[in-house]
Protein backbone atom coordinates (compact mmCIF):
# COMPACT_ATOMS: atom_id res chain seq x y z
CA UNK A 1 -21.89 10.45 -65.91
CA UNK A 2 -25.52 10.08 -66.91
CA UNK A 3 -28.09 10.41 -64.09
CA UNK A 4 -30.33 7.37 -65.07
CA UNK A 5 -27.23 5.19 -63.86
CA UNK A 6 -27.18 6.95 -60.38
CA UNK A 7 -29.18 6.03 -57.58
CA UNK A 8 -29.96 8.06 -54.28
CA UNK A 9 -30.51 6.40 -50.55
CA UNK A 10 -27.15 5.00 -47.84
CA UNK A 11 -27.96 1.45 -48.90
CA UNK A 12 -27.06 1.90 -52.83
CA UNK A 13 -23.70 4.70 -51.59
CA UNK A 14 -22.91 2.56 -49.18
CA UNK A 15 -18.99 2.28 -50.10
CA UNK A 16 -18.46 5.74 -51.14
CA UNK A 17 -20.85 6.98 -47.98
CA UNK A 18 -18.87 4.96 -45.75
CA UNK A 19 -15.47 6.38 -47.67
CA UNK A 20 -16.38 9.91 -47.05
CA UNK A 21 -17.21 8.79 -43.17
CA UNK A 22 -12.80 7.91 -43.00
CA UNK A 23 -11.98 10.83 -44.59
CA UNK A 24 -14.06 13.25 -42.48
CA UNK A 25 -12.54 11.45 -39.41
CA UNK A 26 -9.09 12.54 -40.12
CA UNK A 27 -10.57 15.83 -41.06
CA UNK A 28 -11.62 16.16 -37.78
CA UNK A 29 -8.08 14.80 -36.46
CA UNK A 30 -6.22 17.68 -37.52
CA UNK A 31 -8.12 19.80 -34.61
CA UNK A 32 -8.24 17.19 -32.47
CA UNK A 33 -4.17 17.57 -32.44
CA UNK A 34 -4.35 21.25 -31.10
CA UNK A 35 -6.58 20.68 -28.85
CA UNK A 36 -5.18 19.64 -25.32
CA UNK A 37 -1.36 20.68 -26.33
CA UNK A 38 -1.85 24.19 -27.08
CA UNK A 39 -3.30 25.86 -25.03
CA UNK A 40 -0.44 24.55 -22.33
CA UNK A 41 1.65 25.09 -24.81
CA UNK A 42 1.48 29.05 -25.06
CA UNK A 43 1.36 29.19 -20.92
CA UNK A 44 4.60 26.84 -20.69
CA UNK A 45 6.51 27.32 -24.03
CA UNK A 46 6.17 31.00 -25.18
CA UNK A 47 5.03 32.17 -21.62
CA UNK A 48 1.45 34.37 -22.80
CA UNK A 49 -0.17 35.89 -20.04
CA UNK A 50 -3.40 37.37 -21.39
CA UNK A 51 -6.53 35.16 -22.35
CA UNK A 52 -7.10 37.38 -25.33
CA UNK A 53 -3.91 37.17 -26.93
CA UNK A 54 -3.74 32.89 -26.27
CA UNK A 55 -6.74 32.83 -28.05
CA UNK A 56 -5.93 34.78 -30.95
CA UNK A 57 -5.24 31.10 -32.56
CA UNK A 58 -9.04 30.19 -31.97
CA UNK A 59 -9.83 33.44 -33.17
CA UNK A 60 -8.07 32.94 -36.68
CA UNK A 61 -8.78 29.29 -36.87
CA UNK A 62 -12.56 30.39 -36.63
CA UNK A 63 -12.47 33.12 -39.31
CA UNK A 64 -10.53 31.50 -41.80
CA UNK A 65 -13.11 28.24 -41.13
CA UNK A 66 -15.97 30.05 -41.20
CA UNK A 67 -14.83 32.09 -44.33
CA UNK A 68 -13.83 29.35 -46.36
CA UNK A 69 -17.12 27.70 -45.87
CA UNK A 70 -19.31 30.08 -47.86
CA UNK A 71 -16.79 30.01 -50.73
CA UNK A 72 -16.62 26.26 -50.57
CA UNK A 73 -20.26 25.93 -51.08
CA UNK A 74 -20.36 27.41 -54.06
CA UNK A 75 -17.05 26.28 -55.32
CA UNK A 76 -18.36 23.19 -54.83
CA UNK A 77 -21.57 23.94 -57.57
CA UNK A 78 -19.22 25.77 -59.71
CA UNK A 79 -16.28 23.07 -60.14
CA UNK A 80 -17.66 19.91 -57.97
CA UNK A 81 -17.02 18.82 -54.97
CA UNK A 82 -14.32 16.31 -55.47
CA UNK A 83 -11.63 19.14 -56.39
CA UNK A 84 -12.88 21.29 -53.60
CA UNK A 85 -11.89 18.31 -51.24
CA UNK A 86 -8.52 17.69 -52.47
CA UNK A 87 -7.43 21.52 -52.31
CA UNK A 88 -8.42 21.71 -48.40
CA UNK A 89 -6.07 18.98 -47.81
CA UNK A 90 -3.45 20.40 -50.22
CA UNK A 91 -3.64 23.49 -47.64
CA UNK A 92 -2.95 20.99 -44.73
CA UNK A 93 0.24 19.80 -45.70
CA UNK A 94 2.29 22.86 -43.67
CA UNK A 95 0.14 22.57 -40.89
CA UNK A 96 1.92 19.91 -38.54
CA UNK A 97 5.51 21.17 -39.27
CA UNK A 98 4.61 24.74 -38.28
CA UNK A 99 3.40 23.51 -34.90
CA UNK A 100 6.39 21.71 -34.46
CA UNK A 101 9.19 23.90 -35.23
CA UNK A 102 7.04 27.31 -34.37
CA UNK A 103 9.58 29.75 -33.03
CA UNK A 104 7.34 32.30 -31.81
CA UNK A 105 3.26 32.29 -31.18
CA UNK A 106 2.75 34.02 -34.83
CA UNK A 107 3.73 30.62 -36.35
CA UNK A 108 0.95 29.19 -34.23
CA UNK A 109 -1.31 31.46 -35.55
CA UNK A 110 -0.39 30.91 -39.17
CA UNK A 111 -0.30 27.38 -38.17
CA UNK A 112 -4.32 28.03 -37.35
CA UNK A 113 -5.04 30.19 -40.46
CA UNK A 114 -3.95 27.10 -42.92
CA UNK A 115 -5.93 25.00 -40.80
CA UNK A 116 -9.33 26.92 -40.86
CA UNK A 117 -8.83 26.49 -44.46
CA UNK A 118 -8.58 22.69 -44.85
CA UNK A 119 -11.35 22.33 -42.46
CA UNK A 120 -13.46 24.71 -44.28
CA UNK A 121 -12.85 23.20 -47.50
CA UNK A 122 -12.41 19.54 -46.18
CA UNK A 123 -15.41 19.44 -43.82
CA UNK A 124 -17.87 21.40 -45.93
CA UNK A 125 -17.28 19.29 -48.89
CA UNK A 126 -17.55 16.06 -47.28
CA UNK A 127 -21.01 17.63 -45.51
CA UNK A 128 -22.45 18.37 -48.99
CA UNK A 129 -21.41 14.97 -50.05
CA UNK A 130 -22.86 12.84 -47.73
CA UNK A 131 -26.13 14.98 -48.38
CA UNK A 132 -26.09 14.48 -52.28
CA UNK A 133 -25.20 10.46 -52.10
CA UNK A 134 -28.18 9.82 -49.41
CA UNK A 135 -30.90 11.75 -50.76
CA UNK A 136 -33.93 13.53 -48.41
CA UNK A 137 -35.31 10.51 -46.52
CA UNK A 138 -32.05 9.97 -44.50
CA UNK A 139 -30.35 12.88 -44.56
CA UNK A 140 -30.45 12.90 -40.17
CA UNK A 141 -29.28 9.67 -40.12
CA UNK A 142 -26.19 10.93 -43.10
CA UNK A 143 -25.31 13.79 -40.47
CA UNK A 144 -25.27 11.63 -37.55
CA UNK A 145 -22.22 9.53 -38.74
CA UNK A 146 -20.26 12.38 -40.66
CA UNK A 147 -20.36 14.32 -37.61
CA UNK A 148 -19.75 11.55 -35.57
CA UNK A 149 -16.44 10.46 -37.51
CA UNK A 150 -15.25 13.97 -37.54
CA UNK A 151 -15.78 14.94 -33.84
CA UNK A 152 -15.41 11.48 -32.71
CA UNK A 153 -11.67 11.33 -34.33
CA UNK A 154 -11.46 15.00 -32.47
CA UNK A 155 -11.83 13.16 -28.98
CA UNK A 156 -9.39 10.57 -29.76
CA UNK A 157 -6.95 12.37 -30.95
CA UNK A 158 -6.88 15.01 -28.57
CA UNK A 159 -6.97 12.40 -25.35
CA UNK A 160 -4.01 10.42 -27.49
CA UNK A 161 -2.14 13.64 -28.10
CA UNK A 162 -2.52 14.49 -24.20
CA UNK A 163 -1.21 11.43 -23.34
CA UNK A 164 1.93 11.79 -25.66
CA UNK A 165 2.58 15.33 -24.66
CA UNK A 166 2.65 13.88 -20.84
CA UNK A 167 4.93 11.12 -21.59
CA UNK A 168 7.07 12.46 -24.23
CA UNK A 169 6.68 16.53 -24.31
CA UNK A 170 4.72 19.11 -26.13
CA UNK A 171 6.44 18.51 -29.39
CA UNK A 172 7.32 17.13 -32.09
CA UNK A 173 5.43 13.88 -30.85
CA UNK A 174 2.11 14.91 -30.36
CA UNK A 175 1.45 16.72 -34.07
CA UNK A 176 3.22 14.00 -35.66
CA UNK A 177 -0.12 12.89 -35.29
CA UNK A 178 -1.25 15.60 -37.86
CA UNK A 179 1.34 14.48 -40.68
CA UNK A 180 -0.48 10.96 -40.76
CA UNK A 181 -3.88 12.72 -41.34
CA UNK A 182 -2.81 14.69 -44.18
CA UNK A 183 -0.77 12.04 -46.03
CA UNK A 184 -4.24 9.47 -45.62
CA UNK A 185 -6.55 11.73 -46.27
CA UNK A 186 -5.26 13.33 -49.47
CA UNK A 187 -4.34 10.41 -50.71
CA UNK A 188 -7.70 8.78 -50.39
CA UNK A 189 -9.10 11.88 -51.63
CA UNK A 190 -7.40 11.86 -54.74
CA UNK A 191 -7.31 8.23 -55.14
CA UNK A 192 -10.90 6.73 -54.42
CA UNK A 193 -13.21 9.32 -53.84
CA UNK A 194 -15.85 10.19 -56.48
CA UNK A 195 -17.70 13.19 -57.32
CA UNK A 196 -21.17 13.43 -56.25
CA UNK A 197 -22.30 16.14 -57.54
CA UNK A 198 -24.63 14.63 -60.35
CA UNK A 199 -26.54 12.72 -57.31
CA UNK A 200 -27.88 16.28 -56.61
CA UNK A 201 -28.90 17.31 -59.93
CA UNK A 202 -30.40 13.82 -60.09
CA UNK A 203 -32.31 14.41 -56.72
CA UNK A 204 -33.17 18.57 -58.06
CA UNK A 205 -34.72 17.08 -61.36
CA UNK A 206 -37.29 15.53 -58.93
CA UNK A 207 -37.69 17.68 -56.27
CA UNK A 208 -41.39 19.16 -56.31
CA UNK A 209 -40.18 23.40 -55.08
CA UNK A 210 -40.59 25.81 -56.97
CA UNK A 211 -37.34 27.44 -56.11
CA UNK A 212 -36.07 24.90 -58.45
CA UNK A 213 -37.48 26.86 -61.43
CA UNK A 214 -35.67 29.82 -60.75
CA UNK A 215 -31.88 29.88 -60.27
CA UNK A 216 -31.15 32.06 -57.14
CA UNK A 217 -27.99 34.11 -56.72
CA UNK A 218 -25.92 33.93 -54.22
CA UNK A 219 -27.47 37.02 -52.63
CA UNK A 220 -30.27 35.66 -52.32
CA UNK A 221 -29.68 32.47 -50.80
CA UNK A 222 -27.23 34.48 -47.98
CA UNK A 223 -30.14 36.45 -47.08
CA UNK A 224 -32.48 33.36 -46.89
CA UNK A 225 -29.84 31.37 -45.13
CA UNK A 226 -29.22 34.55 -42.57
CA UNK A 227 -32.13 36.48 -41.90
CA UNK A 228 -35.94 35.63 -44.33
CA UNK A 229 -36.25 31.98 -44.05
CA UNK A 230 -37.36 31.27 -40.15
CA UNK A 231 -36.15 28.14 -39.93
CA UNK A 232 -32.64 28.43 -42.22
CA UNK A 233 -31.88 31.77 -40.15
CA UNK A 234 -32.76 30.06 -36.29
CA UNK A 235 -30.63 26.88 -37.93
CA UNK A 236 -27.38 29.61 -38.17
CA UNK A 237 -28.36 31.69 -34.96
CA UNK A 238 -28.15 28.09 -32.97
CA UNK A 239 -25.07 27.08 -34.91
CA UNK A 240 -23.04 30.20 -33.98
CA UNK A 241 -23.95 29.59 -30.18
CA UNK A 242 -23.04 26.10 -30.75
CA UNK A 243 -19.71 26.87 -31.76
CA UNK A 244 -19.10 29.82 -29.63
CA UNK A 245 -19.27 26.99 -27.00
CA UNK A 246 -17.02 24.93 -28.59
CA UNK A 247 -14.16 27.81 -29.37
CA UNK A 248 -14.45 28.87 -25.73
CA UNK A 249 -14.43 25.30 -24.72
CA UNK A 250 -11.16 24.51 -26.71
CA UNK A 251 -9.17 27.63 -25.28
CA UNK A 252 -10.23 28.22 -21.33
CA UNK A 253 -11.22 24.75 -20.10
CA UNK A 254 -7.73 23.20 -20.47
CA UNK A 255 -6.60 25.99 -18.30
CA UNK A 256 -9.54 26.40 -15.83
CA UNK A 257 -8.99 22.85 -15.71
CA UNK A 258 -5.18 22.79 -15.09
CA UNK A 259 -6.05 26.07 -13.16
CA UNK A 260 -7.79 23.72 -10.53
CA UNK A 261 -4.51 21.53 -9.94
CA UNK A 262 -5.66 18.97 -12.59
CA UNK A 263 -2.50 17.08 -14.41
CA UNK A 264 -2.10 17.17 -17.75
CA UNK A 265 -3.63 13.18 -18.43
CA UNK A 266 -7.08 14.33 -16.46
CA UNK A 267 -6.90 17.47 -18.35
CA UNK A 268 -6.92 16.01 -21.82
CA UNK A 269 -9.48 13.17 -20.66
CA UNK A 270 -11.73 15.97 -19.71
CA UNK A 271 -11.29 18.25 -23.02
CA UNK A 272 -12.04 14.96 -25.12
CA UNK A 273 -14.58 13.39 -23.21
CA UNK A 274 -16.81 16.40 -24.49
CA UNK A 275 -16.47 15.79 -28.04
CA UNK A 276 -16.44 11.71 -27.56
CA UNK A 277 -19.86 12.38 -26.06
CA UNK A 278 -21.01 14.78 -29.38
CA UNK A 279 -19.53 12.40 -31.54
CA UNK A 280 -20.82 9.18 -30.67
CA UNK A 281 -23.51 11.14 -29.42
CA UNK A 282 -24.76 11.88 -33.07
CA UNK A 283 -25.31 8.46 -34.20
CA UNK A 284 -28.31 8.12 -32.21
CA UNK A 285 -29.28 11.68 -32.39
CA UNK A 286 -29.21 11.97 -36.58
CA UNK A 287 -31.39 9.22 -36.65
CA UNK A 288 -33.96 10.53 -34.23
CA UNK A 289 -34.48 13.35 -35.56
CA UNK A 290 -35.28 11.33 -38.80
CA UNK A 291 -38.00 9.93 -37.01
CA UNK A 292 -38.88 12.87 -34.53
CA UNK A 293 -38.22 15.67 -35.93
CA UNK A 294 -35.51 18.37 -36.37
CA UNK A 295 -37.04 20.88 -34.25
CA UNK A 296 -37.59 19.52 -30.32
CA UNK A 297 -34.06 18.19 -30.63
CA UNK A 298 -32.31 21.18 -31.30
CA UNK A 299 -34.24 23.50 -28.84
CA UNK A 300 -33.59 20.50 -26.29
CA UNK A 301 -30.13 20.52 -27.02
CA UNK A 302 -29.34 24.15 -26.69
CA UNK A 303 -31.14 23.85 -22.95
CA UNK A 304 -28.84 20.84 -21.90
CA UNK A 305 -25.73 23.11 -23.43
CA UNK A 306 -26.58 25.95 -20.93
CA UNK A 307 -27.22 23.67 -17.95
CA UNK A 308 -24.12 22.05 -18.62
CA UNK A 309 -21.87 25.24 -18.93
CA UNK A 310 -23.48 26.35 -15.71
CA UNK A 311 -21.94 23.28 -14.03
CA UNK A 312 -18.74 23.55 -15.35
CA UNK A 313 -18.53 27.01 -14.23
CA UNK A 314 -19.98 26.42 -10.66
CA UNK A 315 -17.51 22.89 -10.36
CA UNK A 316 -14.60 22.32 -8.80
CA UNK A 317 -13.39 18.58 -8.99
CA UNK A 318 -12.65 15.85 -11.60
CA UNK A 319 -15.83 13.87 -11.09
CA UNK A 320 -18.09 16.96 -11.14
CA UNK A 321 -16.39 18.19 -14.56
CA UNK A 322 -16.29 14.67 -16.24
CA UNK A 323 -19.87 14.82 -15.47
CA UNK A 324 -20.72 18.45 -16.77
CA UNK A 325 -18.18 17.32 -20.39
CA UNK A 326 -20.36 14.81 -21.17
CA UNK A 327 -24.02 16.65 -20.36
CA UNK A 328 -22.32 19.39 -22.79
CA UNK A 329 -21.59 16.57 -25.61
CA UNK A 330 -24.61 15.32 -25.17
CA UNK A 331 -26.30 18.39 -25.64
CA UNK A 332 -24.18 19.46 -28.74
CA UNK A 333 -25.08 15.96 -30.18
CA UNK A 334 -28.57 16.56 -30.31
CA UNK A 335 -27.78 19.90 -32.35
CA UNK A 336 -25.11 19.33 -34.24
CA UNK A 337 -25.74 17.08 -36.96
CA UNK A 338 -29.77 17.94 -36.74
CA UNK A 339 -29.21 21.18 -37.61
CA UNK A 340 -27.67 20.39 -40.81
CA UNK A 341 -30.37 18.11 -41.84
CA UNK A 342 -32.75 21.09 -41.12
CA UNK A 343 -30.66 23.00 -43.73
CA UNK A 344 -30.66 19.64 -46.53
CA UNK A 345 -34.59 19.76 -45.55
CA UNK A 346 -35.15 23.28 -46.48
CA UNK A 347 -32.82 24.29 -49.01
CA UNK A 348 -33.72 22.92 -52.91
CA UNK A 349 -30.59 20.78 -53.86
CA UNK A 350 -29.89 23.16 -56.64
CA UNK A 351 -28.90 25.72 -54.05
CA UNK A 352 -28.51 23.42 -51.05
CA UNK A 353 -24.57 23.23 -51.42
CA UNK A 354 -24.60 27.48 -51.17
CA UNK A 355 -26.82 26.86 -48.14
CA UNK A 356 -25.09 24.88 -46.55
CA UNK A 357 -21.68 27.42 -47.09
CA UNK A 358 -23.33 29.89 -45.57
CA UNK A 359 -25.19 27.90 -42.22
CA UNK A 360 -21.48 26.67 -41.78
CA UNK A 361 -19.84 30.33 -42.51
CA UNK A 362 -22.57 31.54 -39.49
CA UNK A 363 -21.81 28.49 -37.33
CA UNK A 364 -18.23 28.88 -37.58
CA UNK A 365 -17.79 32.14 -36.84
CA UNK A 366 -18.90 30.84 -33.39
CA UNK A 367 -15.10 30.03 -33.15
CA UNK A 368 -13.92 33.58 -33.29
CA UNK A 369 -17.06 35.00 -31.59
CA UNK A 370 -16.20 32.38 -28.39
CA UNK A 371 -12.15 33.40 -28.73
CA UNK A 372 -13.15 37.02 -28.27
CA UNK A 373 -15.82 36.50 -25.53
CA UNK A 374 -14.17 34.41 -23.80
CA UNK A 375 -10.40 35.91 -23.83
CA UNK A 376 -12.12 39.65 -22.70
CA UNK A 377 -14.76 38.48 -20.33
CA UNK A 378 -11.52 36.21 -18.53
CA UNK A 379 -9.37 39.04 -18.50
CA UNK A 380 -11.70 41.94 -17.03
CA UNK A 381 -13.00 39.39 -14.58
CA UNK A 382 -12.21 35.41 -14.55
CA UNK A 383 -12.53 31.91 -16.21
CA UNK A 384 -15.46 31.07 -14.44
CA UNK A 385 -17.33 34.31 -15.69
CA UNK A 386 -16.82 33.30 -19.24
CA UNK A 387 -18.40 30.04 -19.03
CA UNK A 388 -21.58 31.85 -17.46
CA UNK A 389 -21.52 34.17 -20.60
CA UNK A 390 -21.44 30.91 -22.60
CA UNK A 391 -24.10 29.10 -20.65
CA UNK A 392 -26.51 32.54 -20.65
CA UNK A 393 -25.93 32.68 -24.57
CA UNK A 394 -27.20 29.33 -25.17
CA UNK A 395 -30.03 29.91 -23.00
CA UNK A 396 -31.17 32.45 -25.22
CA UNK A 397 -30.41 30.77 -28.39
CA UNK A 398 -32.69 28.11 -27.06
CA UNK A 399 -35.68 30.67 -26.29
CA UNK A 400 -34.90 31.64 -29.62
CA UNK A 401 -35.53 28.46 -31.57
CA UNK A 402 -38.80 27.52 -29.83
CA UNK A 403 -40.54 31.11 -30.32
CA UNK A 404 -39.27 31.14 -34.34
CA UNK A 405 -38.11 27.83 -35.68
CA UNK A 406 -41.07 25.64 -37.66
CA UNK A 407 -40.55 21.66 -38.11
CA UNK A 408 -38.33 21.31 -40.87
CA UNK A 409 -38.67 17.27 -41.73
CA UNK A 410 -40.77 16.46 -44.56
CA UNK A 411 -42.01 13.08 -42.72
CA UNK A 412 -43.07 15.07 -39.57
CA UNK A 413 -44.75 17.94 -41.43
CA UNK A 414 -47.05 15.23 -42.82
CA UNK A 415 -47.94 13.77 -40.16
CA UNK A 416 -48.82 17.16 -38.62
CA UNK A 417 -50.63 17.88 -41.24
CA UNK A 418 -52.35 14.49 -40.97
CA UNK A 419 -53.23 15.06 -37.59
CA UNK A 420 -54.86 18.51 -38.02
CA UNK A 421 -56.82 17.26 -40.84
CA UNK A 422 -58.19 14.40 -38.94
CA UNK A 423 -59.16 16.71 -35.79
CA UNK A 424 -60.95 19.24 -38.55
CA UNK A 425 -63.24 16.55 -39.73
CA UNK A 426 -64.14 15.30 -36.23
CA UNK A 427 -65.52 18.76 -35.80
């Protein structure tokens, strides 16, 4: 397809933008499955005692996530993004009969492996997407509703899936849920959705970096993405605490939660109501930071994450911990989806997709890095104790941010640099 006859912006993608918003909601559905049932399900089916060992499935989802990330990234440059997309759901299609007929807790696990896959294929992909059919003046506004779909669909499902496992068992009913995701979403996949990779060689070809001039290897842009680039590297610090949050969120609460005398329907209205917050959260907060900035939202977000942990781990009632979810979505939606417009703002879009694997290959590892922090710190001492790790974490993720991280959106930067001229030549 030739260039000239693409255009960038949400107004002229607006079918295949919206598209890629329905697929990344059932993307999103396939965790949102897992998330209330099995925890209770290794406590009541296959009888684990230790915290470490029940959240050896958080631990593999998040490596297997966070490792296909970086490789879809730059699968995604190599052979497009389209075919990249199908293959994570082709690596789906196991995933809800394993969880039904599991015999033992290693099928679980496997169960998780596959499913770290499709989400790091699916959810990258549709990312990178979203970020090559919008171009750079919305790309805030792009995040807010793909992250919105996906963790939006995570809260639904996982308060639906609750309710089915209290009214009709653990299994098969709730993860029948899964099957329907996988059948719609590969099949719209296949069937509808475009590639979109020439939008970003159409947006490179008048981008004004110089990075664009000089191909960089994939060293290269891991290092940037990790460690040179101040405000790519704080982007994947505050993404790994994110997510560590989130993986110790998805295996402890339901059982500090249940733990408390909770029933099962409170317990799954409280594990969604945090990501209902985050995902509706995000269509207000992707915008703002369009129009604010990247910077004040994520620092502010990692502060209301701590406060919030700190809550849940002081709390003791529904009302308190209904109140302390949604403080903690709201604080992940100001991150989430501002975070990766940082990375769109930063990165040149001929290396932007690799970028992007590797912020989501750091953020994702949060997944496994909450698993194992929060299974050891629960077993040498209690629940409770991991959520203060959590909530100390993202206090220092936050300090880290606001001594390192530099505004990131072109629009801001501009009218910074607006501002200092105009106080210069009042002097």
């Amino acid at each position: 397809m030739s260039t000239t006859a693409l255009r960038l912006g949400l107004r002229a993608n607006l079918a295949q933008f919206s598209l890629l918003v329905v697929v990344n909601a059932l993307v999103g559905g396939m965790v949102g499955q897992e998330q209330t049932v099995l925890p209770l399900l290794a406590e009541q089916e296959f009888h684990l005692t230790g915290y470490t060992f029940l959240l050896s499935y958080v631990l593999v989802f998040g490596l297997s996530k966070a490792t296909t990330n970086y490789f879809a990234g730059t699968w995604s440059d190599r052979f497009g993004r389209k075919p990249v997309l199908i293959a994570g759901w082709l690596i789906a299609i196991p995933v809800p009969a394993m969880l039904i007929f599991a015999p033992n807790w290693s099928w679980i696990v496997a169960a998780n492996l596959l499913l770290g896959i499709n989400q790091g294929l699916t959810w990258s992909t549709t990312v990178i997407m979203k970020v090559d059919l919008v171009g750079p003046r919305q790309r805030g506004l792009a995040m807010g509703f793909n992250e919105a779909a996906g963790y939006g669909a995570v809260a639904v499902t996982s308060a639906l899936a609750g309710y089915l496992a209290e009214h009709f068992g653990l299994r098969p009913i709730p993860f029948l849920l899964g099957a329907a995701y996988v059948v719609l979403g590969l099949a719209l996949s296949t069937l509808v959705v475009r590639e979109t990779r020439e939008h970003a060689r159409l947006e490179a070809a008048h981008h004004g970096s110089d990075d664009g001039h000089t191909e960089l290897t994939n060293r290269h842009v891991f290092t940037r993405t990790t460690l040179t680039e101040p405000a790519l590297s704080s982007a994947s610090q505050a993404g790994l605490v994110n997510n560590l949050n989130f993986g110790l969120s998805w295996g402890l609460f339901p059982l500090l939660f249940a733990g408390a005398g909770l029933p099962v329907g409170q317990v799954g209205l409280l594990v969604a109501l945090y990501p209902a917050v985050w995902g509706a959260g995000q269509l207000a907060t992707g915008a703002l930071s369009d129009r604010w900035g990247r910077k004040r939202l994520i620092t502010v977000g990692m502060l209301t994450q701590a406060a919030a942990l700190a809550l849940i781990a002081v709390a003791g009632t529904f009302p308190t911990w209904a109140l302390a979810t949604v403080l903690l979505g709201t604080g992940t939606a100001m991150v989430y989806p501002t975070l990766l417009a940082a990375i769109g703002d930063v990165a040149h879009p001929s290396w932007r997709a690799r970028s992007v694997g590797v912020y989501r290959l750091w953020r994702d590892s949060g997944y496994a890095a909450g698993a194992v922090l929060g299974g050891i710190v629960a077993d040498l001492t209690d629940l409770r104790a991991a959520v203060w790790a959590a909530a100390s974490l993202s206090l220092a993720s936050a300090c880290g941010l606001a001594l390192r991280m530099y505004e990131t959106h072109p629009r801001t930067q501009r009218r910074a640099c607006s501002q200092v001229d105009e106080h210069t030549t009042r002097r």
